[in-house]
C-alpha atoms as a PDB file:
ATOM      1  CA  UNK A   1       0.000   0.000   0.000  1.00  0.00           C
ATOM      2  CA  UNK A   2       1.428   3.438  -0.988  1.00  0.00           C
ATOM      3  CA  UNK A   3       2.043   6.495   1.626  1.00  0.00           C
ATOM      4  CA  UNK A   4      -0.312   8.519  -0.270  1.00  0.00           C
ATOM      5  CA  UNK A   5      -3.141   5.680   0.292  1.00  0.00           C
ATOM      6  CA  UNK A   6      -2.410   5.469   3.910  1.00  0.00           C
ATOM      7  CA  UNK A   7      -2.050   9.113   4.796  1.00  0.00           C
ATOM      8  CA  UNK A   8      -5.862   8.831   2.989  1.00  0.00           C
ATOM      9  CA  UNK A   9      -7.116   6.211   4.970  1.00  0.00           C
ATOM     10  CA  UNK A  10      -5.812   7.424   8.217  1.00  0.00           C
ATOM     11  CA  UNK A  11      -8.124  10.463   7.894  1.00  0.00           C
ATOM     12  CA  UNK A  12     -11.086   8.884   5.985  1.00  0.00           C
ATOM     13  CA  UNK A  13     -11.393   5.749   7.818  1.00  0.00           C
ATOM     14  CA  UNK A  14     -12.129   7.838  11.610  1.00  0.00           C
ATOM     15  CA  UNK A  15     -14.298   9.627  10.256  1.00  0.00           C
ATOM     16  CA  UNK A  16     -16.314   7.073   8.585  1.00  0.00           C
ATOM     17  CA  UNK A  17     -16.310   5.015  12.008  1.00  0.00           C
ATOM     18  CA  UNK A  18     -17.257   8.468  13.603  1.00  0.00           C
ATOM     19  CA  UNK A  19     -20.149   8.512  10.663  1.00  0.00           C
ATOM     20  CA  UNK A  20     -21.376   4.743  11.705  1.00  0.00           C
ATOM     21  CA  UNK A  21     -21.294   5.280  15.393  1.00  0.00           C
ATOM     22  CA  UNK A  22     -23.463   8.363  15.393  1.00  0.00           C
ATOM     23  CA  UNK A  23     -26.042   6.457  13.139  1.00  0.00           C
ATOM     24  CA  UNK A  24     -26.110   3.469  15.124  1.00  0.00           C
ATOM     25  CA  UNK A  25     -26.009   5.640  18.502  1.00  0.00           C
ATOM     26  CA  UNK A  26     -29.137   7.492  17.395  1.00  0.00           C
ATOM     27  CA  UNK A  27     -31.036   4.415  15.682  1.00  0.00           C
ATOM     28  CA  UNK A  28     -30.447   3.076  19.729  1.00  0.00           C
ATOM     29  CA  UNK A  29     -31.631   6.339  21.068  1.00  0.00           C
ATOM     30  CA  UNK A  30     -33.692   8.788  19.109  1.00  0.00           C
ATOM     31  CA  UNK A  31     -32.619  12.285  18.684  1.00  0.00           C
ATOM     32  CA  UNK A  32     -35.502  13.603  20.452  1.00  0.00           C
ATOM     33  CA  UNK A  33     -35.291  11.778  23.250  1.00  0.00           C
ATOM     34  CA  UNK A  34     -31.581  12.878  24.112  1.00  0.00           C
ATOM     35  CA  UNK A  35     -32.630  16.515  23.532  1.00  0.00           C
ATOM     36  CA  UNK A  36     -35.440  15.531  26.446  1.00  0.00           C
ATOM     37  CA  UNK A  37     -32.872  14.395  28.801  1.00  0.00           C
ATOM     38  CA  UNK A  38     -30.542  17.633  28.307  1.00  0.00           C
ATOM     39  CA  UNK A  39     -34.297  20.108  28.710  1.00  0.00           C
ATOM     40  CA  UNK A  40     -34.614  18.281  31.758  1.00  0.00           C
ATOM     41  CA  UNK A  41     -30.567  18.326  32.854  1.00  0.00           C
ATOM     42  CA  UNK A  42     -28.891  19.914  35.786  1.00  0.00           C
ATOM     43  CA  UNK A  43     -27.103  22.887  33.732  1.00  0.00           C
ATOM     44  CA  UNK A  44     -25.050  23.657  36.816  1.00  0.00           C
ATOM     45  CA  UNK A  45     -23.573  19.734  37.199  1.00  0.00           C
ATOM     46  CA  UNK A  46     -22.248  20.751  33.397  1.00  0.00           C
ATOM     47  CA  UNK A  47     -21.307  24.186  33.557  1.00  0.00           C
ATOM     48  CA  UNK A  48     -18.643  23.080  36.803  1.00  0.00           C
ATOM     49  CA  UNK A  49     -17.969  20.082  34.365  1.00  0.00           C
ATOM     50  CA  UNK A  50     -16.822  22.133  31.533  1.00  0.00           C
ATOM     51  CA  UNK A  51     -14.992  24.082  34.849  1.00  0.00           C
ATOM     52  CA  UNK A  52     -12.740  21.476  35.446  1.00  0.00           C
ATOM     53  CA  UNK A  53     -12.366  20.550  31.962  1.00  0.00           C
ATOM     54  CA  UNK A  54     -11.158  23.942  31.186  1.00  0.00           C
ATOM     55  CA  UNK A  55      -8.783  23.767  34.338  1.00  0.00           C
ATOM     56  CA  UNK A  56      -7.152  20.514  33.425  1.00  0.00           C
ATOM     57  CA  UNK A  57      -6.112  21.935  29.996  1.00  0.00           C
ATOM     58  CA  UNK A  58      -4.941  24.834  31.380  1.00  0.00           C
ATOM     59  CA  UNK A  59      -2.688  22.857  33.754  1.00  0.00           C
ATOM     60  CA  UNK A  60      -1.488  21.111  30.586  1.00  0.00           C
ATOM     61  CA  UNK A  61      -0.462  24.566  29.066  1.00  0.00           C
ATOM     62  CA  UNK A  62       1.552  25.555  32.261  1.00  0.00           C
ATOM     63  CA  UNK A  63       2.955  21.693  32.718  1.00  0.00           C
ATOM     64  CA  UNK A  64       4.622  21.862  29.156  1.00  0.00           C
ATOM     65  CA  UNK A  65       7.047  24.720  30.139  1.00  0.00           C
ATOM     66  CA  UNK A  66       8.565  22.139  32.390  1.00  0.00           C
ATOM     67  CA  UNK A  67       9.471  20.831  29.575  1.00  0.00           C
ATOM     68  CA  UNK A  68      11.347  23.132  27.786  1.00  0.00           C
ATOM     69  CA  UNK A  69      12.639  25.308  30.281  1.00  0.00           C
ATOM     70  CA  UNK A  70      16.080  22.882  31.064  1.00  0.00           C
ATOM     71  CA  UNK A  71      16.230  23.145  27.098  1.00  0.00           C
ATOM     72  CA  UNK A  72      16.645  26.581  27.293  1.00  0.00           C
ATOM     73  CA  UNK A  73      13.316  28.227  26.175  1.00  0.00           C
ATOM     74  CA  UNK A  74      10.928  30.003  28.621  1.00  0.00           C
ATOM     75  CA  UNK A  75       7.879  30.131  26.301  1.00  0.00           C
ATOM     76  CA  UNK A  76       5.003  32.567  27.006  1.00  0.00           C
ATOM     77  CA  UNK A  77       2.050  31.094  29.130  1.00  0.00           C
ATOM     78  CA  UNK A  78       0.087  32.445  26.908  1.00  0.00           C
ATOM     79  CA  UNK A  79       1.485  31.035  23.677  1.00  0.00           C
ATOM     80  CA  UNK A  80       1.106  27.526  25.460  1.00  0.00           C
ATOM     81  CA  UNK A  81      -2.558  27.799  26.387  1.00  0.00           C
ATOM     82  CA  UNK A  82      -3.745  28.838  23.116  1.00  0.00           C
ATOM     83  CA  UNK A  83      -1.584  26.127  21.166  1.00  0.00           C
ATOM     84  CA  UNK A  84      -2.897  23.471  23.600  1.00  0.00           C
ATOM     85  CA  UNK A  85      -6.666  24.516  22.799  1.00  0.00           C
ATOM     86  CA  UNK A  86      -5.600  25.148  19.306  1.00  0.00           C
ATOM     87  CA  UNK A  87      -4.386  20.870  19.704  1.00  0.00           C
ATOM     88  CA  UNK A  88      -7.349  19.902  20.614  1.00  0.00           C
ATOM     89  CA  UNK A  89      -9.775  22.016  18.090  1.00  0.00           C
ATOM     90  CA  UNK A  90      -7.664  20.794  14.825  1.00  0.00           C
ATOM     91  CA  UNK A  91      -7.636  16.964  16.187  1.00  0.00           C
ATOM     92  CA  UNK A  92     -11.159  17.379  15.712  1.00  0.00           C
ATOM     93  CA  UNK A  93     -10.406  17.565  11.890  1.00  0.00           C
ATOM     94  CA  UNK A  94      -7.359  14.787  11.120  1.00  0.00           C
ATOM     95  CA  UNK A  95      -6.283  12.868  14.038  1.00  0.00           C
ATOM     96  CA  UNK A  96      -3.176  13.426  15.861  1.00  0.00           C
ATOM     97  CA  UNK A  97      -2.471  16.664  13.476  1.00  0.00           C
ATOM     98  CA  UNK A  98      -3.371  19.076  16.235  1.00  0.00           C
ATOM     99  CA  UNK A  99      -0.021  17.488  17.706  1.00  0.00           C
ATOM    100  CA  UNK A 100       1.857  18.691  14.775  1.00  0.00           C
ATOM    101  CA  UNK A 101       0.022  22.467  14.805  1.00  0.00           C
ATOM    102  CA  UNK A 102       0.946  22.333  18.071  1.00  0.00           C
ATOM    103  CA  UNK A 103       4.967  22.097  17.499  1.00  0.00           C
ATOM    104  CA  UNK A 104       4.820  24.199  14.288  1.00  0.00           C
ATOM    105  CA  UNK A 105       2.797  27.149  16.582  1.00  0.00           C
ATOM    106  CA  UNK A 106       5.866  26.506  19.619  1.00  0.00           C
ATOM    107  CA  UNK A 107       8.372  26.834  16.298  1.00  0.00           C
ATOM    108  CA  UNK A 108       6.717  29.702  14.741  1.00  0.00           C
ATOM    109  CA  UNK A 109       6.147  32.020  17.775  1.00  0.00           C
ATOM    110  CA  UNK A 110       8.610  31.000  20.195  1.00  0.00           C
ATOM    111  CA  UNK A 111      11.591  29.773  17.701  1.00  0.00           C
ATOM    112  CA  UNK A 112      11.763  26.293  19.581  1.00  0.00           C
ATOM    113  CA  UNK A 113      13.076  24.210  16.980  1.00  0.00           C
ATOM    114  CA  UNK A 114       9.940  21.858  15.619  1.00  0.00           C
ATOM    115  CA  UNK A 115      11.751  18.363  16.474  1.00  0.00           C
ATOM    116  CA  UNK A 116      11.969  19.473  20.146  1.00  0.00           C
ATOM    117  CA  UNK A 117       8.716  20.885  20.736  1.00  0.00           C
ATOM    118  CA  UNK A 118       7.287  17.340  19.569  1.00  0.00           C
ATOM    119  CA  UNK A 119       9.581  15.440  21.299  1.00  0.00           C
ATOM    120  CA  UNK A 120       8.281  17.040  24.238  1.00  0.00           C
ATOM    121  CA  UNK A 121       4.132  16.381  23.504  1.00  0.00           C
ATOM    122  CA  UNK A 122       5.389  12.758  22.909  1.00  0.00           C
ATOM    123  CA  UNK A 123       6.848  12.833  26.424  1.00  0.00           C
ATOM    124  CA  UNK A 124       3.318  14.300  27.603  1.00  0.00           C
ATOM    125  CA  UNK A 125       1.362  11.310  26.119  1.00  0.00           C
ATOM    126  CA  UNK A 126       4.041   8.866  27.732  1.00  0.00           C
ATOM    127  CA  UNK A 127       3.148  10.097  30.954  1.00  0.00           C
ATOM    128  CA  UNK A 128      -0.267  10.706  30.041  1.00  0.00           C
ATOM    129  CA  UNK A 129      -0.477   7.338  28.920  1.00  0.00           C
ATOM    130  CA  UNK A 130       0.748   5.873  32.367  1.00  0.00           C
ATOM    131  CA  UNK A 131      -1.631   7.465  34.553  1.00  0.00           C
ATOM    132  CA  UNK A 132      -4.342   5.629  32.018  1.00  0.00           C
ATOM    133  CA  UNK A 133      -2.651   2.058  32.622  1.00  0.00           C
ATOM    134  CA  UNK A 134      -2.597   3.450  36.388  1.00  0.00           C
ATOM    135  CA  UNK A 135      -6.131   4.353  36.391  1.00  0.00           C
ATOM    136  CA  UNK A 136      -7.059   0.845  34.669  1.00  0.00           C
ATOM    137  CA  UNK A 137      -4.577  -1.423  37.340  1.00  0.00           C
ATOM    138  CA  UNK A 138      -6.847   0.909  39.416  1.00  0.00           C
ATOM    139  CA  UNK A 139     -10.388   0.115  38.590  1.00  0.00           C
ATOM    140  CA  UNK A 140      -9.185  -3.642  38.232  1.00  0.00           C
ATOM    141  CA  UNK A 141      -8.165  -3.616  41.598  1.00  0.00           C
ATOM    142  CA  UNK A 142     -11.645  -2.274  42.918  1.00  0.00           C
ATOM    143  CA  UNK A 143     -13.963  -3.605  40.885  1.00  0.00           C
ATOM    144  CA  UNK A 144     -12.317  -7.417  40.829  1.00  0.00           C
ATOM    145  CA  UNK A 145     -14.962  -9.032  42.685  1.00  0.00           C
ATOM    146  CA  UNK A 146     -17.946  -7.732  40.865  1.00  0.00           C
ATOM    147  CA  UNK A 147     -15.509  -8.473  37.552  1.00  0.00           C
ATOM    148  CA  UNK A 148     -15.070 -11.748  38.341  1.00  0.00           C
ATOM    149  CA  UNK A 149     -18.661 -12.007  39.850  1.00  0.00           C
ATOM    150  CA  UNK A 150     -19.865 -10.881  35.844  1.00  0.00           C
ATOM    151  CA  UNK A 151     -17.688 -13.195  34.728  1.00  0.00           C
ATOM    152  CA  UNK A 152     -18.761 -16.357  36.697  1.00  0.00           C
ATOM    153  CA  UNK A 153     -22.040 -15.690  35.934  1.00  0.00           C
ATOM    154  CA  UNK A 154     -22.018 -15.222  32.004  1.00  0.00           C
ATOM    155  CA  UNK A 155     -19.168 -18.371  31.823  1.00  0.00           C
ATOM    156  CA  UNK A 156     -19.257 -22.199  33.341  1.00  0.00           C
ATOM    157  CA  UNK A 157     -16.301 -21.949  36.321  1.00  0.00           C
ATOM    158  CA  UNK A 158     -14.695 -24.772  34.065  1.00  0.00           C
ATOM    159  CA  UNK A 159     -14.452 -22.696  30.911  1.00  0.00           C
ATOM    160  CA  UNK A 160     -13.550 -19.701  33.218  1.00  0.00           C
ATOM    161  CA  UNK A 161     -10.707 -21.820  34.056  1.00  0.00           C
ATOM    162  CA  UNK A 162      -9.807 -22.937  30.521  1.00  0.00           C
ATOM    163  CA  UNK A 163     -10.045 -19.371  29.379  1.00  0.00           C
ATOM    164  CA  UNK A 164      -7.619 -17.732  31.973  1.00  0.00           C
ATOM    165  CA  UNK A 165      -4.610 -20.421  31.346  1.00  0.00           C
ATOM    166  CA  UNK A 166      -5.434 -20.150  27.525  1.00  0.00           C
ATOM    167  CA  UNK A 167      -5.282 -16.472  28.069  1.00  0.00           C
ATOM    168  CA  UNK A 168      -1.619 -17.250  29.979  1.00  0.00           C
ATOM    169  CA  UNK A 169       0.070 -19.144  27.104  1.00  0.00           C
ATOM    170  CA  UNK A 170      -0.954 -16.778  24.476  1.00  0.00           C
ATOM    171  CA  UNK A 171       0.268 -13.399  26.293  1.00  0.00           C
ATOM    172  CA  UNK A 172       3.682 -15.423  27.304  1.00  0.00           C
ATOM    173  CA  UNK A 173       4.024 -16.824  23.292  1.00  0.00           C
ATOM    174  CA  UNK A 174       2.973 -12.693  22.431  1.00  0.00           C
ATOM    175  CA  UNK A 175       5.742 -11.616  24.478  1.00  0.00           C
ATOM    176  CA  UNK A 176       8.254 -14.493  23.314  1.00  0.00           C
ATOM    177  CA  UNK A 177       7.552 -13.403  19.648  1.00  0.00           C
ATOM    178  CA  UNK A 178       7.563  -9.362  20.613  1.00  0.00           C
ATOM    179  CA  UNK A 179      11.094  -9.986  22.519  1.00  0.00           C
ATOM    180  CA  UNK A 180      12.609 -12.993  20.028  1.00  0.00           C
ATOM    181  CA  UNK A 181      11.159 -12.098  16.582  1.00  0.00           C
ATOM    182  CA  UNK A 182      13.357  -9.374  13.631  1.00  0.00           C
ATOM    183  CA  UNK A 183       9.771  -8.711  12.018  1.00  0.00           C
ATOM    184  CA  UNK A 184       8.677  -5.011  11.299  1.00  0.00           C
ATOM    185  CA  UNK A 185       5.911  -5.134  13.864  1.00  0.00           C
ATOM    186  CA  UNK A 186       8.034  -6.686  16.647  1.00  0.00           C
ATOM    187  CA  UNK A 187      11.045  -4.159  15.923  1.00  0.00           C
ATOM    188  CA  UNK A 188       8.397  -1.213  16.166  1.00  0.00           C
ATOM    189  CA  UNK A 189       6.764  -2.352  19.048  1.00  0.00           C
ATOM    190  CA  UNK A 190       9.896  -3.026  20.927  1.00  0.00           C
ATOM    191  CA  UNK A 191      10.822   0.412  19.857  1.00  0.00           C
ATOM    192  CA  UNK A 192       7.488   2.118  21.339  1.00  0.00           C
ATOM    193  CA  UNK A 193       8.246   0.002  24.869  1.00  0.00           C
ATOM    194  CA  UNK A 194      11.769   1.038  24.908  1.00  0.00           C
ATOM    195  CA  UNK A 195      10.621   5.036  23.880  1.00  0.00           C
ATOM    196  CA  UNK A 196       8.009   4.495  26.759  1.00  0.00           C
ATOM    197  CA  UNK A 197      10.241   3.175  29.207  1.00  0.00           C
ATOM    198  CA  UNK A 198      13.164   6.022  28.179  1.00  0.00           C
ATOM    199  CA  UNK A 199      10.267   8.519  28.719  1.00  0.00           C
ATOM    200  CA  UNK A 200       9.525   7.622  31.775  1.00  0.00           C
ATOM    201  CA  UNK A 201      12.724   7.842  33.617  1.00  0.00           C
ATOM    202  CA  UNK A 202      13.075  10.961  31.924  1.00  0.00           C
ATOM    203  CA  UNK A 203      10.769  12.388  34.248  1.00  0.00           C
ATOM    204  CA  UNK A 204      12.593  11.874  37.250  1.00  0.00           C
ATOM    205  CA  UNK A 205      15.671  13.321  35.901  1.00  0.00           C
ATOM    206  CA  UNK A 206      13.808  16.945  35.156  1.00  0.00           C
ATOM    207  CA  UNK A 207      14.607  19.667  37.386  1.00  0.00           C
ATOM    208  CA  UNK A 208      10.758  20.315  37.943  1.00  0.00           C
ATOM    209  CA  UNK A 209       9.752  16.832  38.267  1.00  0.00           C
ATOM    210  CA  UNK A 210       7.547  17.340  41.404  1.00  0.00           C
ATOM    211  CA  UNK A 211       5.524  19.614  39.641  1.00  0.00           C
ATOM    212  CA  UNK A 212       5.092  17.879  36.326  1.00  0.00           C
ATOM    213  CA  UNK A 213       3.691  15.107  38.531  1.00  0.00           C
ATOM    214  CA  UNK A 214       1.771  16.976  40.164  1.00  0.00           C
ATOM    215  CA  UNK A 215       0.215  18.872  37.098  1.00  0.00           C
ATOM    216  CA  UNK A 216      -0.176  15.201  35.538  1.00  0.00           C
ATOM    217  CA  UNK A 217      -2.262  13.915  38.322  1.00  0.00           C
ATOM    218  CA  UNK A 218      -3.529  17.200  38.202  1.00  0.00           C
ATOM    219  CA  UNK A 219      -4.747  16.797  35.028  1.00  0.00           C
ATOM    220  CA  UNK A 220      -5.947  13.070  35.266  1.00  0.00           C
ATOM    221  CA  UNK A 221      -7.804  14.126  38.631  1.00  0.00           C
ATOM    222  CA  UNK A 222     -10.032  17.102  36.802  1.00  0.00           C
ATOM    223  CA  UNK A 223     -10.599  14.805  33.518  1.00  0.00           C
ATOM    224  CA  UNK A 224     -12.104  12.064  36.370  1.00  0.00           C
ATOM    225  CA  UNK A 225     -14.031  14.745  38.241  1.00  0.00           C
ATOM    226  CA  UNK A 226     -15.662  16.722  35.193  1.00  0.00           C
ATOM    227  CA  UNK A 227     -16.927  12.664  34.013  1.00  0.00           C
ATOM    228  CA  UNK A 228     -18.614  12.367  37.395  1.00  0.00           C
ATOM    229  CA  UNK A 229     -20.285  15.680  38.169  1.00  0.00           C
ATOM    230  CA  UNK A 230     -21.629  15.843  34.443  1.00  0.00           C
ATOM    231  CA  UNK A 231     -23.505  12.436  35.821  1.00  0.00           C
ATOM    232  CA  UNK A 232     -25.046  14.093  38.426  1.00  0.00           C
ATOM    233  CA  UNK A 233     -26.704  16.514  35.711  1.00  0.00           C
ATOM    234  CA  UNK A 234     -29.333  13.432  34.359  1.00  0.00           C
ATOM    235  CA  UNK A 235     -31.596  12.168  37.823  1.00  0.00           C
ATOM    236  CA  UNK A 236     -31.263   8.695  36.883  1.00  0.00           C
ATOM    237  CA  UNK A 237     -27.169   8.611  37.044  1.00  0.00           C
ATOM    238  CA  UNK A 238     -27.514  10.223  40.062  1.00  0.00           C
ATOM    239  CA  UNK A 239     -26.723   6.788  42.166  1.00  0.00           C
ATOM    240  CA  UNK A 240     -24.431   5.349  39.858  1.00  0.00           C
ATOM    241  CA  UNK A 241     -21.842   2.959  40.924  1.00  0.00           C
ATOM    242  CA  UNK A 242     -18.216   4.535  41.136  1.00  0.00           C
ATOM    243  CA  UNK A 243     -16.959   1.222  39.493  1.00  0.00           C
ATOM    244  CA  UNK A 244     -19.659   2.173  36.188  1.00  0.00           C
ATOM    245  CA  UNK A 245     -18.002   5.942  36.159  1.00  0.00           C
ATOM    246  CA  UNK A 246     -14.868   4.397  36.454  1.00  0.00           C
ATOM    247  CA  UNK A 247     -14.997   1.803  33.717  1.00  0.00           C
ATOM    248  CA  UNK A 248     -17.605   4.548  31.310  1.00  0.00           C
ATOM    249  CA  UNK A 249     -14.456   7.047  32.131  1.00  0.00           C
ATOM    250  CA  UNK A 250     -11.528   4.516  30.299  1.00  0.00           C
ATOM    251  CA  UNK A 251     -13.927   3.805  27.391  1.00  0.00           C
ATOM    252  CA  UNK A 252     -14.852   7.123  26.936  1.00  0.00           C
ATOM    253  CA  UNK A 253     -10.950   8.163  26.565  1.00  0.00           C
ATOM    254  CA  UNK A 254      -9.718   5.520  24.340  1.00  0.00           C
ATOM    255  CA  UNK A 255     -13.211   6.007  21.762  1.00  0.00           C
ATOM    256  CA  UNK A 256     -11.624   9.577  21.377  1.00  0.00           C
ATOM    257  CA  UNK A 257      -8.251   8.254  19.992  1.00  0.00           C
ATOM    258  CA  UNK A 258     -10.378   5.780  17.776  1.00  0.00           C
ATOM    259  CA  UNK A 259     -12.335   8.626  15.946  1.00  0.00           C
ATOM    260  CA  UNK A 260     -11.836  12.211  15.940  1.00  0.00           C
ATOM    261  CA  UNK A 261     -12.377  13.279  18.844  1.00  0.00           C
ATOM    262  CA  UNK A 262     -14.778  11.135  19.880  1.00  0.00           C
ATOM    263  CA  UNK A 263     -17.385  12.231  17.460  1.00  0.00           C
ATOM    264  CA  UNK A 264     -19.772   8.953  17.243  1.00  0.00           C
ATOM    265  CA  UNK A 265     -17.435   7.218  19.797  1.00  0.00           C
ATOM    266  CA  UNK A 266     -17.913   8.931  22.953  1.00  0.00           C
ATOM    267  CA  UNK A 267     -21.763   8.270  23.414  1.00  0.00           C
ATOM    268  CA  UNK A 268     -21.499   4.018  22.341  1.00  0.00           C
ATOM    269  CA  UNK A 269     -18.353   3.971  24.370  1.00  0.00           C
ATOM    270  CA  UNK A 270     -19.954   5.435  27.701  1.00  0.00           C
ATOM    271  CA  UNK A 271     -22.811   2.838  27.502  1.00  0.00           C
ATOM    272  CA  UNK A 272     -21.159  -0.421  26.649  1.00  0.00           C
ATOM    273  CA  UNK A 273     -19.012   0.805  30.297  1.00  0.00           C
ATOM    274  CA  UNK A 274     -21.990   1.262  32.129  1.00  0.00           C
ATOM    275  CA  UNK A 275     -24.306  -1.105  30.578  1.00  0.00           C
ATOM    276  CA  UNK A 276     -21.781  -3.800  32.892  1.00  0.00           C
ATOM    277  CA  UNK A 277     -23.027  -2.215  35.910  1.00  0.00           C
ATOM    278  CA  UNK A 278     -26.579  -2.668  34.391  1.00  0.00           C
ATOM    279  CA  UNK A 279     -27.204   1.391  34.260  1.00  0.00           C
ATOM    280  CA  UNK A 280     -30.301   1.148  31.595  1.00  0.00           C
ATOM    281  CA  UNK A 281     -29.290   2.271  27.994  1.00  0.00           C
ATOM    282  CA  UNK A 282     -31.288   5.652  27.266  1.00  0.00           C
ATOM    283  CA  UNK A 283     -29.763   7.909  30.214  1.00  0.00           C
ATOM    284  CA  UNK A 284     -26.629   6.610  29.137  1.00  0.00           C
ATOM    285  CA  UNK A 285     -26.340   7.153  25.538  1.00  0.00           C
ATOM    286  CA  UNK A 286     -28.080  10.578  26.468  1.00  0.00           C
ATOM    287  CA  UNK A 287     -25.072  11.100  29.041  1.00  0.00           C
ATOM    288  CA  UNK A 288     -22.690  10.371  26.536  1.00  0.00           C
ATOM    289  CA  UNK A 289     -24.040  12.620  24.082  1.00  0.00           C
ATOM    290  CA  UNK A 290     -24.487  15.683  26.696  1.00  0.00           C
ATOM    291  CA  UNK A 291     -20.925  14.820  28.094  1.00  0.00           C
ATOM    292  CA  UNK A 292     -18.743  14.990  24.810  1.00  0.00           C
ATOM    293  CA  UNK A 293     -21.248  18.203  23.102  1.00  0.00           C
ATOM    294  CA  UNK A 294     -19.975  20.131  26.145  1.00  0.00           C
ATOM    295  CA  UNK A 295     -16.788  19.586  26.430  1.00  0.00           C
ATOM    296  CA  UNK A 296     -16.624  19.685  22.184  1.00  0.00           C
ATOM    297  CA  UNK A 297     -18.186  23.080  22.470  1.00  0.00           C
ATOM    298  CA  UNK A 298     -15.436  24.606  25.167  1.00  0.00           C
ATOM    299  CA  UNK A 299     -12.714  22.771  22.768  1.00  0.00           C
ATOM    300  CA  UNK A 300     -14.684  24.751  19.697  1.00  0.00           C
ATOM    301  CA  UNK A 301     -14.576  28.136  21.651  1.00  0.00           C
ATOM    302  CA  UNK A 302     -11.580  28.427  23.236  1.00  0.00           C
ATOM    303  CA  UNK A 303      -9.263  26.378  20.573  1.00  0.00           C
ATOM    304  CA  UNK A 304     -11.323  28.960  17.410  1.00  0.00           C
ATOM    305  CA  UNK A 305     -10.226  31.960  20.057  1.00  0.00           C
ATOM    306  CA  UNK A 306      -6.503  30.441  19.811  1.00  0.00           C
ATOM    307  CA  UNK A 307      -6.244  30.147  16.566  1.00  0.00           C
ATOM    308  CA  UNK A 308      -7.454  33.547  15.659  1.00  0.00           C
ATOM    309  CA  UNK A 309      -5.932  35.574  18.349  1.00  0.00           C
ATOM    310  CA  UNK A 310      -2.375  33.894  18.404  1.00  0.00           C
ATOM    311  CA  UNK A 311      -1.252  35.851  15.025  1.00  0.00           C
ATOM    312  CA  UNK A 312      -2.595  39.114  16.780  1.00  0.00           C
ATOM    313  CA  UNK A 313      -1.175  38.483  20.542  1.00  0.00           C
ATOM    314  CA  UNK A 314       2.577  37.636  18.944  1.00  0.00           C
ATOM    315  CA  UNK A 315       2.364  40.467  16.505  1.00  0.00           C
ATOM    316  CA  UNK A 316       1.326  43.349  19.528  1.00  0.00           C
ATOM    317  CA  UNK A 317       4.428  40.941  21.273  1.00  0.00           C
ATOM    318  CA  UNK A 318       7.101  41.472  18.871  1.00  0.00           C
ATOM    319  CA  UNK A 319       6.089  45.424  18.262  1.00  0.00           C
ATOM    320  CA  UNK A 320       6.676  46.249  22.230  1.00  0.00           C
ATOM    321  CA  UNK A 321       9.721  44.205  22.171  1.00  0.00           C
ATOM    322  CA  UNK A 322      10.973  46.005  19.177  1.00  0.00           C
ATOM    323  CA  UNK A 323      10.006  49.039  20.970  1.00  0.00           C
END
């Protein structure tokens, strides 16, 4: 398959998946009945939502500058919040190109060379990404009897059985062939281990580590809290189990890296996590829907804001320098 073809399908194919999921979401729950659930919403339970959404991407602006400070450039705060919404707005458009924007904008405005300014989001997502697995060990951890309770019940104990030492061989003959074989795919996946181990330990060696930790839990902590408060907005998620906001909350983040931004995702994603806990289907889906339109609409705001204001702030910047 060509580059060119590739490059295509990466953009297409999410939003074709996005497409599906928002057709099959609705054909599950009409239209009109998840505009009757957000009439008859707690506005406030969304508005502080949307808060502490805005807060943890504001902590991610001010985290970055950790960064890049030991390499020498002190960026405006500024420049970092509006590239950070202006990340998130143009993911919304081709996946994983608001990462790119967000490089070029640190390269064009604050002359950090474009290679370094990436390097750095990369070491974000590392982290990022280990606060997920965290979260996941986590909600494992808590939830393991009524896991293994679900499981017991849908499978015979002697298949159960079966199942979990089947499960054993093939993870220890996947990690034989990831750590033995010379193919492309092992090679690149022992690459992305070895990147996310190096990144990492990186941490610990920056001269700010303590508070790039603490921004990162920071961050992890408001993304957790604006998911929960936006379910006390609908009545009948009002008593819902932590281990369903839990388990709604890690399908609800990876269904935005599977289309863009969640568009289509988000809503399917948040039921199939509570639908385990038995939460019934329509308050969900209508959850889902009020959740993601919220937070898409402070991404659409702040990140169109960015984007038109950061020519105009840098311009005013350069003229008082100059002067």
């Amino acid at each position: 398959m060509s580059p060119k073809i590739k490059k295509i399908l990466k953009i297409v194919l999410p939003l074709l998946l996005g497409v599906f999921l928002v057709w099959y979401s609705l054909k599950e729950v009409p239209i009109d009945k998840i505009i009757g659930y957000w009439n008859a919403s707690n506005k406030s339970w969304i508005v502080l939502g949307v808060f502490l959404g805005l807060l943890s991407h504001l902590s991610r602006a001010y985290r970055w500058r950790f960064q890049l400070e030991p390499m020498g450039y002190n960026i405006k705060l500024e420049n970092s919040i509006m590239a950070v919404f202006a990340t998130y707005l143009i993911n919304y458009t081709i996946p994983r190109a608001g990462e790119v924007a967000r490089a070029s904008i640190l390269t064009n405005y604050e002359g950090v060379p474009f290679e370094k300014g990436f390097g750095t989001i990369v070491a974000e997502r590392i982290a990022d990404l280990v606060v997920m697995l965290g979260i996941i060990v986590i909600t494992l951890f808590l939830q393991f009897d009524y896991i293994l309770g679900l499981l017991k019940e849908k499978v015979p104990s002697t298949n159960l059985v079966i199942y979990g030492v089947v499960g054993i061989l093939v993870f220890g003959i996947i990690v034989f062939y990831f750590k033995k074989s010379q193919s492309k795919l092992a090679l690149k996946v022992r690459v992305f281990l070895e990147g996310l181990k190096e990144g990492v330990f990186s941490i610990f060696k920056m001269k700010k580590k303590w508070p790039f930790i603490f921004h990162t839990l920071f961050i992890w902590v408001m993304y957790l809290l604006m998911f929960y408060v936006t379910t006390l907005s609908i009545d009948e998620l009002n008593n819902i189990p932590v281990g369903a906001v839990l388990i709604g909350f890690i399908a609800a983040s990876f269904s935005i890296a599977a289309t863009n931004g969640g568009i289509g995702g988000y809503p399917v994603a948040v039921f199939l996590g509570f639908s385990i806990f038995g939460v019934a289907k329509d308050p969900s889906y209508a959850f889902g829907y009020i959740m993601w339109a919220s937070q898409t609409l402070m991404i659409i705001i702040f990140g169109g804001i960015s984007l038109i204001y950061l020519p105009i702030f840098n311009r005013n910047r350069a003229s008082k320098e100059n002067n």
